[in-house]
C-alpha atoms as a PDB file:
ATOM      1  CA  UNK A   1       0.000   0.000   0.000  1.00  0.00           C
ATOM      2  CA  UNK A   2       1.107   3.294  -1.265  1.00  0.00           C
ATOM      3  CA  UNK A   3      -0.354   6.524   0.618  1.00  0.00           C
ATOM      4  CA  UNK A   4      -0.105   8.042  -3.125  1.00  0.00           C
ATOM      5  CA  UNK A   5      -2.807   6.031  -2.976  1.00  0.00           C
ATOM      6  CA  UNK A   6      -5.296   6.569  -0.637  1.00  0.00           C
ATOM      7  CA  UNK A   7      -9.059   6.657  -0.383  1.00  0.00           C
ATOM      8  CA  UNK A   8      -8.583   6.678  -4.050  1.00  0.00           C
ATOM      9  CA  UNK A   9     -12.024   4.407  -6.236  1.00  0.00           C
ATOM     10  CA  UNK A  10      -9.207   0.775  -4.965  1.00  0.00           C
ATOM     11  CA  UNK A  11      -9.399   1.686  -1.885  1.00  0.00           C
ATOM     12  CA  UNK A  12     -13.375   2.308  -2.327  1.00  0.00           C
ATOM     13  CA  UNK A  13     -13.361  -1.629  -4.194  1.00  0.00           C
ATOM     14  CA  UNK A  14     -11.634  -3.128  -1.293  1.00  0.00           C
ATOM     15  CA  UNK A  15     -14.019  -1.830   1.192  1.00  0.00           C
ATOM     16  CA  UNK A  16     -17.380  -3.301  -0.744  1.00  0.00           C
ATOM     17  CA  UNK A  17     -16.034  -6.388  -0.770  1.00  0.00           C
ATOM     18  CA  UNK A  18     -15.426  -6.735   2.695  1.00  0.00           C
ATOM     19  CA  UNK A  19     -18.686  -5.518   3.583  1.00  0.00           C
ATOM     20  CA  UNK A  20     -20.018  -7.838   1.366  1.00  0.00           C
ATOM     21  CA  UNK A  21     -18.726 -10.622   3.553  1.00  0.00           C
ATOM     22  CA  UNK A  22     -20.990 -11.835   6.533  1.00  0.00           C
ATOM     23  CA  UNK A  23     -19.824 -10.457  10.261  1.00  0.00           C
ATOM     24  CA  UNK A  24     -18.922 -13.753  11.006  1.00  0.00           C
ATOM     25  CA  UNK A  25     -16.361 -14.018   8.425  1.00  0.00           C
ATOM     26  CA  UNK A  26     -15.351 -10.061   8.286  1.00  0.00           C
ATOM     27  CA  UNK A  27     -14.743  -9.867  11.866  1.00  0.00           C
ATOM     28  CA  UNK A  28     -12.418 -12.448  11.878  1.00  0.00           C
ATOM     29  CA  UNK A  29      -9.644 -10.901   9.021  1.00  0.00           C
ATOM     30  CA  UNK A  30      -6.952  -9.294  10.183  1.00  0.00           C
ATOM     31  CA  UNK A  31      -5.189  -6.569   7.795  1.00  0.00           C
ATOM     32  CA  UNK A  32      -1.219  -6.276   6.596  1.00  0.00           C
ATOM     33  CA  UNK A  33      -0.619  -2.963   4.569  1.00  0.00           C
ATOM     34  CA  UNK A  34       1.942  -4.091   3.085  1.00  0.00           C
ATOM     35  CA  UNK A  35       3.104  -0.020   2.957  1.00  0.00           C
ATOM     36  CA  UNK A  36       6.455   0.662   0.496  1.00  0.00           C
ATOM     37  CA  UNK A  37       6.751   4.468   1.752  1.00  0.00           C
ATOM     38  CA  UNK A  38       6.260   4.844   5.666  1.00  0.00           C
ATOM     39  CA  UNK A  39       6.143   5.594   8.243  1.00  0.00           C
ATOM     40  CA  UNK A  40       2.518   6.631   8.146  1.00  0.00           C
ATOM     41  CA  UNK A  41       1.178   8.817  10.646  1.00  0.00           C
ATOM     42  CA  UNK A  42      -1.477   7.841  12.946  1.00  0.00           C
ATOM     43  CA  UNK A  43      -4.033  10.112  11.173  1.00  0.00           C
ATOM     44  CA  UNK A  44      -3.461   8.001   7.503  1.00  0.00           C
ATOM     45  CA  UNK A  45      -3.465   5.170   9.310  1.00  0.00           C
ATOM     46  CA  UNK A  46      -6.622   5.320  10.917  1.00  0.00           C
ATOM     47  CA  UNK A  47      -8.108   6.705   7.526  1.00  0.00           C
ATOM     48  CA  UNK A  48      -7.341   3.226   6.131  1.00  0.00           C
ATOM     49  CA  UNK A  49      -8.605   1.227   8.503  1.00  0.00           C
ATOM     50  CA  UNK A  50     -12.023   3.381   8.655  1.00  0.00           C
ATOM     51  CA  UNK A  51     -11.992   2.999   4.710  1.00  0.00           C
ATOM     52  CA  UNK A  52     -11.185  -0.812   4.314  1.00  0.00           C
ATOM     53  CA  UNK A  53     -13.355  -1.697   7.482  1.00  0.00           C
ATOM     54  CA  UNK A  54     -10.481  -3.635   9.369  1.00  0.00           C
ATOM     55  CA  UNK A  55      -9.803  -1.829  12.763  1.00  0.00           C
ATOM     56  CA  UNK A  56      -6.829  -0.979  14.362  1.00  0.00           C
ATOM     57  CA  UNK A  57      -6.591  -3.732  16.596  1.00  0.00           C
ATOM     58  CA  UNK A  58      -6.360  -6.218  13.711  1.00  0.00           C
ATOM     59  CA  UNK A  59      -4.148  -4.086  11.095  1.00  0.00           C
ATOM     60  CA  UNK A  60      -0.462  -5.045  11.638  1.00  0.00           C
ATOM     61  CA  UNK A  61       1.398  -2.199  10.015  1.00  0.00           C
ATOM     62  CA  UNK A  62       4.698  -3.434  10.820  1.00  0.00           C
ATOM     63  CA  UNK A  63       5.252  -7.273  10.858  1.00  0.00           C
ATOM     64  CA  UNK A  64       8.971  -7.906  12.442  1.00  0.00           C
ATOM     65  CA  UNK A  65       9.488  -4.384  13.194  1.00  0.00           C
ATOM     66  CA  UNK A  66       9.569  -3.340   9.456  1.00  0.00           C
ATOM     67  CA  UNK A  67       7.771  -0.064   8.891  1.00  0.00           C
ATOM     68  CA  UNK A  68       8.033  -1.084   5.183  1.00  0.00           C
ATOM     69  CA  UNK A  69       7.993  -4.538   2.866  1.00  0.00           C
ATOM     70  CA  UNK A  70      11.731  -5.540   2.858  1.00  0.00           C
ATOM     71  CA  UNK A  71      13.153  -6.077  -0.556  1.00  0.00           C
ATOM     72  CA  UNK A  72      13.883  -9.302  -2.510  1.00  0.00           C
ATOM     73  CA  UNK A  73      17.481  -8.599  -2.248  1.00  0.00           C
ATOM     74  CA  UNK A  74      17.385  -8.053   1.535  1.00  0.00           C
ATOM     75  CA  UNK A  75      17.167 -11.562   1.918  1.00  0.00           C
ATOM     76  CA  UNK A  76      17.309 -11.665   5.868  1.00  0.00           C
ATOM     77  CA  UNK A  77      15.036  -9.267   6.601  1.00  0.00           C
ATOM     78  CA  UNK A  78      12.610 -10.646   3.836  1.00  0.00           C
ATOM     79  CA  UNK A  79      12.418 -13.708   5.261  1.00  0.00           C
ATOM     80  CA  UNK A  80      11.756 -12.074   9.065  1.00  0.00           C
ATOM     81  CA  UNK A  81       9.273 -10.192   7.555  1.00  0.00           C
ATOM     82  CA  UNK A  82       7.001 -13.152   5.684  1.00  0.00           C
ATOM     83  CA  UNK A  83       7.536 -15.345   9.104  1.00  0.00           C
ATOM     84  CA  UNK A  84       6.176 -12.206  11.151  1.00  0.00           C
ATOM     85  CA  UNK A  85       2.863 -11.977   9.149  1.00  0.00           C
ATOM     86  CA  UNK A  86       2.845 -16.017   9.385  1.00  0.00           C
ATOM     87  CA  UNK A  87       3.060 -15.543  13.330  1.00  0.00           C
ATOM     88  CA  UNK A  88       0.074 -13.219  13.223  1.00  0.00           C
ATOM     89  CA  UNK A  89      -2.819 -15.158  15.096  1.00  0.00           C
ATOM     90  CA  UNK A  90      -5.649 -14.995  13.534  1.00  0.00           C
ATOM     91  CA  UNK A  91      -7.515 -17.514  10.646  1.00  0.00           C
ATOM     92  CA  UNK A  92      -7.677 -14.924   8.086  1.00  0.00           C
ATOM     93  CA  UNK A  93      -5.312 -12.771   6.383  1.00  0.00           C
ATOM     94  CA  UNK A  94      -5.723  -9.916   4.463  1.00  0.00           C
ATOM     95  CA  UNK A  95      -2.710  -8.755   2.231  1.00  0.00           C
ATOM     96  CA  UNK A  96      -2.773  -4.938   0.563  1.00  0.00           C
ATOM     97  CA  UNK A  97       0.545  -5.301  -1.274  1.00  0.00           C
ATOM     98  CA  UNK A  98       1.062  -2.512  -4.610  1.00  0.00           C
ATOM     99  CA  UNK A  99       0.833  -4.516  -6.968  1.00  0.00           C
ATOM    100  CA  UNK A 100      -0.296  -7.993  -6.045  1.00  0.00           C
ATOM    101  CA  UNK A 101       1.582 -11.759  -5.946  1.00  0.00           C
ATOM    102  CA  UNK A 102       3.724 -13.296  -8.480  1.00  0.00           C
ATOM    103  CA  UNK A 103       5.716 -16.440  -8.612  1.00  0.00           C
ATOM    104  CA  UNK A 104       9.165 -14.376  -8.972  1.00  0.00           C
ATOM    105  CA  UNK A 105      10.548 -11.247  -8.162  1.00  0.00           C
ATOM    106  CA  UNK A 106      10.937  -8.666 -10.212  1.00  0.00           C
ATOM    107  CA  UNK A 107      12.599  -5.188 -10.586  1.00  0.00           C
ATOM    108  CA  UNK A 108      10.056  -3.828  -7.493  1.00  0.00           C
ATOM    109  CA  UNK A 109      10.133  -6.851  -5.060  1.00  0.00           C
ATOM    110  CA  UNK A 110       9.036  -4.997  -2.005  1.00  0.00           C
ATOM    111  CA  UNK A 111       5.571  -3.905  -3.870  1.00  0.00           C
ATOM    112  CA  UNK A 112       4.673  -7.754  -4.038  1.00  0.00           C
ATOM    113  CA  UNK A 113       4.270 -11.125  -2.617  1.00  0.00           C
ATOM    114  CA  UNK A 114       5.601 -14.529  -3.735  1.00  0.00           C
ATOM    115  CA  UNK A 115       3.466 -17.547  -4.041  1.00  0.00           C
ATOM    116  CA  UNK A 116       5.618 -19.200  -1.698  1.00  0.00           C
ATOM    117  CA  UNK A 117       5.337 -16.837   0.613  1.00  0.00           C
ATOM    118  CA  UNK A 118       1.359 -17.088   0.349  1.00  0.00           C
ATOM    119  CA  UNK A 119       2.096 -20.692   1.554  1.00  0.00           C
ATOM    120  CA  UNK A 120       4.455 -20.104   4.536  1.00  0.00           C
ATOM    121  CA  UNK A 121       1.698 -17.721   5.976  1.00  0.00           C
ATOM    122  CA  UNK A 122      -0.913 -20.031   5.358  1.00  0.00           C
ATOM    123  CA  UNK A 123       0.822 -22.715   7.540  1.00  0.00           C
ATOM    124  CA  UNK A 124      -0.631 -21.038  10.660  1.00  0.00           C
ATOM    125  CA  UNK A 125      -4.497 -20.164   8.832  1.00  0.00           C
ATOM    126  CA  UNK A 126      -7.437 -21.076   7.187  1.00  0.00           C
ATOM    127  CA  UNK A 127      -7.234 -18.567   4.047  1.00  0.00           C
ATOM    128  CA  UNK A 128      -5.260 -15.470   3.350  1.00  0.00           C
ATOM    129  CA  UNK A 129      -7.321 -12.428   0.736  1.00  0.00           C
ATOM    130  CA  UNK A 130      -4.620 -10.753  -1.559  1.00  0.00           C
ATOM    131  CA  UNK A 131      -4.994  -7.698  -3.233  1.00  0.00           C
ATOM    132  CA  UNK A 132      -4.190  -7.794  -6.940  1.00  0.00           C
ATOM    133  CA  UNK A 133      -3.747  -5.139  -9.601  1.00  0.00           C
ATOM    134  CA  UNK A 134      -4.685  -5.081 -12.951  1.00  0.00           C
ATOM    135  CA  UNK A 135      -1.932  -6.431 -15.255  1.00  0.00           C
ATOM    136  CA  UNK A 136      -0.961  -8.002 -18.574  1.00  0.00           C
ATOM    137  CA  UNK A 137       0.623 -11.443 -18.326  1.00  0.00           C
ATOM    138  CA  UNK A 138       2.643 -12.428 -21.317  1.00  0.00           C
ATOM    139  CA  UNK A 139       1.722 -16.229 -21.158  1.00  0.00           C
ATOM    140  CA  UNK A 140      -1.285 -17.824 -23.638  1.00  0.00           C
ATOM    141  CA  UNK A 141      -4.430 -18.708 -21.420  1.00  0.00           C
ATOM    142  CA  UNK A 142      -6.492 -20.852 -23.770  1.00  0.00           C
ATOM    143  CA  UNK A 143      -8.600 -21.920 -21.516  1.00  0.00           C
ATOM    144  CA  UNK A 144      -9.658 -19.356 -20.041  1.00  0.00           C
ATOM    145  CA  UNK A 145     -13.565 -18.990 -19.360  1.00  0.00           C
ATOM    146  CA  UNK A 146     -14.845 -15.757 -21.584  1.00  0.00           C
ATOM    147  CA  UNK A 147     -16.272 -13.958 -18.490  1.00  0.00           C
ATOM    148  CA  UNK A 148     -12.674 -14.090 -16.373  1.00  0.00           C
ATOM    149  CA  UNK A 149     -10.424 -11.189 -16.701  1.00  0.00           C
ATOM    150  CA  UNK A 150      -7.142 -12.248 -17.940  1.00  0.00           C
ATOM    151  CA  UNK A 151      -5.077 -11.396 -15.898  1.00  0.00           C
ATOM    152  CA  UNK A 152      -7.263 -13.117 -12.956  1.00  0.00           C
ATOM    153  CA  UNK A 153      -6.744 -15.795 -14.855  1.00  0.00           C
ATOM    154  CA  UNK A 154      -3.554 -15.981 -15.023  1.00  0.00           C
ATOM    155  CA  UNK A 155      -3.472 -15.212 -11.299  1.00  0.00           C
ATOM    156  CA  UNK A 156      -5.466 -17.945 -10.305  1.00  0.00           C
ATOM    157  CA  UNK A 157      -3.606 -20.781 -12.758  1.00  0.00           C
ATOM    158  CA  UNK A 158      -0.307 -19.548 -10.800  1.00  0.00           C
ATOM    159  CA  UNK A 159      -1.771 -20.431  -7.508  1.00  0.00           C
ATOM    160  CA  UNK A 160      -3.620 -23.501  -8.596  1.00  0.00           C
ATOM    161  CA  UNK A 161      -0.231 -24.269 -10.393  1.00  0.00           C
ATOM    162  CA  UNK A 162       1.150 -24.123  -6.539  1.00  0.00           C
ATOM    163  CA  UNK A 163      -1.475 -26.221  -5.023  1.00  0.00           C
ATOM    164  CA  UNK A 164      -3.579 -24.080  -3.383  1.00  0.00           C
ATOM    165  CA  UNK A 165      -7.131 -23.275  -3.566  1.00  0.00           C
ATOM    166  CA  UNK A 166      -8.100 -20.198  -4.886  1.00  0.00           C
ATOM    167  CA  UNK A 167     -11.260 -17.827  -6.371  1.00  0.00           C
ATOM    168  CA  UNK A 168     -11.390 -14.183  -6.944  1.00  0.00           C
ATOM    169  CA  UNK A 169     -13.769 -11.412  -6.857  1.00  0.00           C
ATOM    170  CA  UNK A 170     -13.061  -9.887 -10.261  1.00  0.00           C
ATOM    171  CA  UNK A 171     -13.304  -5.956 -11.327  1.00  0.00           C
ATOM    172  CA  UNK A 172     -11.570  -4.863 -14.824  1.00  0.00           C
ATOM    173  CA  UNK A 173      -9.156  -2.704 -12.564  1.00  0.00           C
ATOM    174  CA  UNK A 174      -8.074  -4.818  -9.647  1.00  0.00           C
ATOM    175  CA  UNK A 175      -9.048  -8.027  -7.924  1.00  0.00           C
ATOM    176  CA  UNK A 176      -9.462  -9.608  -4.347  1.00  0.00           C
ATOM    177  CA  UNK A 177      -8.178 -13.630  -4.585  1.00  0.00           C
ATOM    178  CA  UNK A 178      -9.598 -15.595  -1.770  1.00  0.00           C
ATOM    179  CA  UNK A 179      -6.632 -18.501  -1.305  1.00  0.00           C
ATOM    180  CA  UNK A 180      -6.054 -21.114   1.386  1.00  0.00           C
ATOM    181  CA  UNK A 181      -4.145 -24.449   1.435  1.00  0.00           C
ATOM    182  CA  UNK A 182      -7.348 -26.483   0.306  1.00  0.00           C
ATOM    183  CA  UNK A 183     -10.848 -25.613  -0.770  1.00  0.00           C
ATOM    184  CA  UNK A 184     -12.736 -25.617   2.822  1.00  0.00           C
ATOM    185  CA  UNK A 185     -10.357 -22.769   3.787  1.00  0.00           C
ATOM    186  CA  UNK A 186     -11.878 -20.202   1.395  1.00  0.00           C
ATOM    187  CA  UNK A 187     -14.979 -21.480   1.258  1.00  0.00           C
ATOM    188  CA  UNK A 188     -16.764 -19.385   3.833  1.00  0.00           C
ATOM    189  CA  UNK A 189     -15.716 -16.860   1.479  1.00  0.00           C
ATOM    190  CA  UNK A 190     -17.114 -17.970  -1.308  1.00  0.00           C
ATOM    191  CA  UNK A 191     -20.183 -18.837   0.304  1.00  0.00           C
ATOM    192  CA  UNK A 192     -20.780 -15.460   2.029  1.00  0.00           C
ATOM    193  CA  UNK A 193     -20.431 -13.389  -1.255  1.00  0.00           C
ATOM    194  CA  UNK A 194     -22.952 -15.495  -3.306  1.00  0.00           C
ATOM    195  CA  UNK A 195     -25.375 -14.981  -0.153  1.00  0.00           C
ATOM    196  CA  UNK A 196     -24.735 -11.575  -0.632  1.00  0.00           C
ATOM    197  CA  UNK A 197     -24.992 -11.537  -4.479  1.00  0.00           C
ATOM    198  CA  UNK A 198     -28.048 -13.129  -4.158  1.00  0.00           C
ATOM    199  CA  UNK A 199     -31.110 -12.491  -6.555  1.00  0.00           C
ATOM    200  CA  UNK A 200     -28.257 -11.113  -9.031  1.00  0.00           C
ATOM    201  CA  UNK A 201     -26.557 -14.106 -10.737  1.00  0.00           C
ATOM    202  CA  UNK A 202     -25.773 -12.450 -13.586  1.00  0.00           C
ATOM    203  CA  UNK A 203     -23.382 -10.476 -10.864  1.00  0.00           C
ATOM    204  CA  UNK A 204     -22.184 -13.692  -9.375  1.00  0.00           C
ATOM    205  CA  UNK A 205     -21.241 -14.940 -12.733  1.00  0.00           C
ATOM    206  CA  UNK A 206     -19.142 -11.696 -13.929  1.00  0.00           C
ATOM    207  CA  UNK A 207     -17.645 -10.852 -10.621  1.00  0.00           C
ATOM    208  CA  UNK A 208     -16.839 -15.004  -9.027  1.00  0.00           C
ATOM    209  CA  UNK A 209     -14.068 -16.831 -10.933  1.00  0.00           C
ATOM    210  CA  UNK A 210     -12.369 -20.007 -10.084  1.00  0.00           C
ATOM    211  CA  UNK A 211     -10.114 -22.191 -11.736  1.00  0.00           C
ATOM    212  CA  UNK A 212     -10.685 -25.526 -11.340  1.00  0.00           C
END
């Protein structure tokens, strides 16, 4: 999370869908950041957690002490960092990183998550909810379904690829992917927004993707 940022129409996106969830299930996710550009000040911070829904008592702004995500190429404090937010005790996770998860680093590490680091924190949870922004992945998706996004697409054949269960709430700009180490951990989640979406299935068929 950038402050560049926020309460922009994202931030706006990520609050719906939490509020589309049931208290049950809402209550129960606890909030990483994921900032590249503190410290933020108190006032920001509470802004946020107002705006996404999450209060302060379950936002962690600064797993292992870092005020910002350590990069790829800080190898030590990387690693502290992803087994701080695994440490963080509660069953669900939500991640707010810039850009969103990939299966490699690239030029801008500390604005994403690996895959594999998806699965260390879900060692100690039921199901983690990742941001992800709009991109263009370079690989072919043939079978991709004609309502899914492509580049949810390709997000959710890199987790399914890893062995973990996964379905997103799709919007042309950004995306929310629901993903847990089998397919009982997300499905509250999945349950809770078709409850929600219910009496509009055209809605549950543009916005609910899964791969398999």
């Amino acid at each position: 999370m950038n402050r560049e940022y926020l309460l922009d129409s994202l931030d706006g996106f990520k609050a719906l869908v939490v509020r589309l969830l049931p208290a049950s299930v809402s209550g129960s996710i606890a909030s990483v950041p994921m900032t590249t550009d503190g410290p933020w000040t108190d006032a920001e911070k509470a802004v946020f957690e107002t705006a996404i829904g999450i209060p302060g008592d379950r936002t962690f702004w600064t797993p292992g002490g870092f005020v910002n995500v350590p990069a790829s190429n800080e190898r030590e404090a990387r690693a502290t960092w992803v087994n701080a937010v695994a440490a963080i005790d509660h069953p669900y996770l939500f991640l707010d990183p810039d850009t969103g998860f990939y299966t490699h680093h690239n030029a801008h590490s500390e604005r994403n998550v690996l895959i594999d680091e998806l699965s260390t924190m879900l060692r100690s949870r039921k199901a983690l909810v990742v941001y992800r922004h709009q991109y263009w992945p370079n690989a072919m998706l043939d079978e991709r379904p004609a309502h899914a996004y492509q580049y949810v697409w390709h997000g959710l054949c890199m987790l399914r690829n890893a062995g973990l269960a996964a379905f997103a709430y799709q919007s042309r700009a950004a995306s929310f992917f629901f993903v847990s180490r089998d397919p009982e951990g997300i499905e509250p989640f999945d349950v809770g927004l078709r409850l929600a979406l219910h009496g509009v299935p055209a809605v549950i068929q543009r916005r609910l993707v899964a791969a398999g």
